[in-house]
C-alpha atoms as a PDB file:
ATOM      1  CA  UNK A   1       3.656  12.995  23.668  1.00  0.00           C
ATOM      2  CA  UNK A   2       0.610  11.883  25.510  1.00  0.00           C
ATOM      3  CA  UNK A   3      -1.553   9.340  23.544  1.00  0.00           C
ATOM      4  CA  UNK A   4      -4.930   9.542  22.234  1.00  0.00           C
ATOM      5  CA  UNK A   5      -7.777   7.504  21.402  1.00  0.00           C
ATOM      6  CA  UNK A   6     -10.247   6.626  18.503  1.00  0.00           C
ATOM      7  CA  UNK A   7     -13.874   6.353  18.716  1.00  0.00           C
ATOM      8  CA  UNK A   8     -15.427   3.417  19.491  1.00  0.00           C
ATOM      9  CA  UNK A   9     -16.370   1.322  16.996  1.00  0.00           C
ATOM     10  CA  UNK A  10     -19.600  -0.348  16.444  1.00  0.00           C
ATOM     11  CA  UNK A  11     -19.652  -3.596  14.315  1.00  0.00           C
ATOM     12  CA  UNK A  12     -21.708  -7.088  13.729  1.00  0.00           C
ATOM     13  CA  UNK A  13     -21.161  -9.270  16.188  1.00  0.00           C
ATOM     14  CA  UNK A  14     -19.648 -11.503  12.947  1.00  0.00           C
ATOM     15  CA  UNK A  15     -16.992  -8.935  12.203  1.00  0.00           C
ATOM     16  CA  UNK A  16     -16.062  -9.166  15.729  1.00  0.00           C
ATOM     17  CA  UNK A  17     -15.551 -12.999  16.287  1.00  0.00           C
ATOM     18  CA  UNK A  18     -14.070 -13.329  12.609  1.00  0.00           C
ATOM     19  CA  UNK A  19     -11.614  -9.967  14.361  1.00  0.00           C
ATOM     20  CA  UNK A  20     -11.412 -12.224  17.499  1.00  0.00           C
ATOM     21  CA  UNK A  21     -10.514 -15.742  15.465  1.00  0.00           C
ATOM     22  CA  UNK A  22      -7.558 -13.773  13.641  1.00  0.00           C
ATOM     23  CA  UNK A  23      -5.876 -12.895  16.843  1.00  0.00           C
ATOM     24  CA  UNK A  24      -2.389 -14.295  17.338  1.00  0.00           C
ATOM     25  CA  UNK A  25      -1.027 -15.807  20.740  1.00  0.00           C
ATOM     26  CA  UNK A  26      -0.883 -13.007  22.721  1.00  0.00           C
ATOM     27  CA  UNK A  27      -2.302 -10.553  20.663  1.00  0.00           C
ATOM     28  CA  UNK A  28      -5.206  -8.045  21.776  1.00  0.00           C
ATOM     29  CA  UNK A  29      -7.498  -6.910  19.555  1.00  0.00           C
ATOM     30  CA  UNK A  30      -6.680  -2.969  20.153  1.00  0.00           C
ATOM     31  CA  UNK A  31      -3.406  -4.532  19.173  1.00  0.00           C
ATOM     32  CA  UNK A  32      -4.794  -5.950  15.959  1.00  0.00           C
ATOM     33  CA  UNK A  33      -6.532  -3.150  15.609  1.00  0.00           C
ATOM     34  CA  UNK A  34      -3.971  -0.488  15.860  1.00  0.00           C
ATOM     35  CA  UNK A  35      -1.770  -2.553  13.094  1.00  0.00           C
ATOM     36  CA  UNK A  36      -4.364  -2.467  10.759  1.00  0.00           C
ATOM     37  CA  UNK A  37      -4.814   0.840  10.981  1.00  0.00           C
ATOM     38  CA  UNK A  38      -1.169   1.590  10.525  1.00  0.00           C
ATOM     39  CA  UNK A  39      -1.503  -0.203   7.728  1.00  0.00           C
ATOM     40  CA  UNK A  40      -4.215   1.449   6.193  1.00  0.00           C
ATOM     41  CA  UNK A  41      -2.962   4.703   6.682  1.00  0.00           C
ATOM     42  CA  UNK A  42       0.499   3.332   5.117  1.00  0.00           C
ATOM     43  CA  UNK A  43      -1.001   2.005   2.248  1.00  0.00           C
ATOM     44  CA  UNK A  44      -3.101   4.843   1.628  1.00  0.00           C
ATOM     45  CA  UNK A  45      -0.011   7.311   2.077  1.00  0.00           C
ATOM     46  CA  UNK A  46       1.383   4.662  -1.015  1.00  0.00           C
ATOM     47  CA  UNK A  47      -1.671   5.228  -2.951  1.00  0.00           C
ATOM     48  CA  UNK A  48      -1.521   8.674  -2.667  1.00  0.00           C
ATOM     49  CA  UNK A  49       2.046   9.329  -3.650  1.00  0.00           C
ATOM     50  CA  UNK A  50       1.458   6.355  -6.820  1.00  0.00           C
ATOM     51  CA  UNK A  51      -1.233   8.678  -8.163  1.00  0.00           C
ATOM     52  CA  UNK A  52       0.824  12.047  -7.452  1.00  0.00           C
ATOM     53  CA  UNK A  53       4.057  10.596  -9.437  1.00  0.00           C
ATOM     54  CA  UNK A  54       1.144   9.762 -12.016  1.00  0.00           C
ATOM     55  CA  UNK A  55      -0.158  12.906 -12.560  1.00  0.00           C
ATOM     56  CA  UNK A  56       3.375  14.956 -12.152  1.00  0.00           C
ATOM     57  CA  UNK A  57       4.796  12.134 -15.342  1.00  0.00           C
ATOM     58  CA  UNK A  58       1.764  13.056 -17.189  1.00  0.00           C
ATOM     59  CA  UNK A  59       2.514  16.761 -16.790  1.00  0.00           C
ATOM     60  CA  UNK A  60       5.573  16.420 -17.489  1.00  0.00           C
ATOM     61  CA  UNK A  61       4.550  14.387 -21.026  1.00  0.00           C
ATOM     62  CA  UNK A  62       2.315  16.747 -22.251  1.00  0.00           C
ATOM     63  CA  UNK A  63       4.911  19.911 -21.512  1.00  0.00           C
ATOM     64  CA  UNK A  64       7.534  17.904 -23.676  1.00  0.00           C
ATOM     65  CA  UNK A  65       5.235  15.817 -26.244  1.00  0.00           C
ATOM     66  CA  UNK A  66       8.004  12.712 -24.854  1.00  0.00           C
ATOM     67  CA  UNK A  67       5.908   9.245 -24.419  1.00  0.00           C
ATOM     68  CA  UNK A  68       6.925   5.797 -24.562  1.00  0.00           C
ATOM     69  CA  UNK A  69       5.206   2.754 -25.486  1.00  0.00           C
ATOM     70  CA  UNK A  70       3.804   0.220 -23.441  1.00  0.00           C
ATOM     71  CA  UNK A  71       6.039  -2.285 -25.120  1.00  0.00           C
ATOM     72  CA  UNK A  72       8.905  -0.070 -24.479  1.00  0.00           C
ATOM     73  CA  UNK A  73       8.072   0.023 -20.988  1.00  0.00           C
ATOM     74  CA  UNK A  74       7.086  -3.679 -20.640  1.00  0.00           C
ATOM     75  CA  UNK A  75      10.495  -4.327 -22.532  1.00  0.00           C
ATOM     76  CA  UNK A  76      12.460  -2.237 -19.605  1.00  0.00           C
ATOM     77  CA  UNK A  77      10.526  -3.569 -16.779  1.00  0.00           C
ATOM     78  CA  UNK A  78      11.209  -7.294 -17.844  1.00  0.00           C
ATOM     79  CA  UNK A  79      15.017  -6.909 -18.274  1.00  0.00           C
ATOM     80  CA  UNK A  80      15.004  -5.263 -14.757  1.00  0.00           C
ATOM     81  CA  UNK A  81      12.969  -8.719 -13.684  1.00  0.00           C
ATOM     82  CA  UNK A  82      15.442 -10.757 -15.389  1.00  0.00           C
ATOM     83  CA  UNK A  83      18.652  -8.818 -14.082  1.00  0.00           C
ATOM     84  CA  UNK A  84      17.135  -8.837 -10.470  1.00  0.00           C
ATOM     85  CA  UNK A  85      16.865 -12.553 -10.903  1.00  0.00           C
ATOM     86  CA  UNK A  86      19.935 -12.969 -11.993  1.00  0.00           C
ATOM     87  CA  UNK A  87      21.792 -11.456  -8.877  1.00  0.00           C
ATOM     88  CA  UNK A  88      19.471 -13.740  -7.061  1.00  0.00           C
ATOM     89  CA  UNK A  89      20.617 -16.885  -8.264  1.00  0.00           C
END
């Protein structure tokens, strides 16, 4: 697949040294630039799929009239926490 490009980007010349000082060794900043992005776009994809499972549980709770406490839930999520830390040690 051939690649493509993004517009170019206008910014304060602050944003750009600040961009500049996080470089790594070695590291452009298209390079720096093109992992944020990814991330962004990851992060958003998360986002996106957080508030769809959301929405779907809520549907799903009103169709069936089945909720659970926030205490219940707390409850569950803390013995996971505890059980996870447990096969840590």
């Amino acid at each position: 697949m051939k690649s493509a490009t993004l517009p170019a980007l206008r910014v304060s010349p602050q944003l750009r040294a600040s961009a500049e000082q996080a470089l790594r060794p070695d590291e452009t900043l298209s390079q720096l630039m093109q992992a944020s992005l990814e991330q962004f776009i990851a992060q958003r994809a998360a986002e996106d799929a957080f508030i769809a499972r959301g929405l779907r549980s809520a549907q799903t709770a009103r169709e069936t009239q089945v909720y659970f406490s926030a205490e219940s839930v707390l409850d569950e999520l803390k013995g996971k926490l505890a059980q996870a830390k447990s096969s840590q040690a």
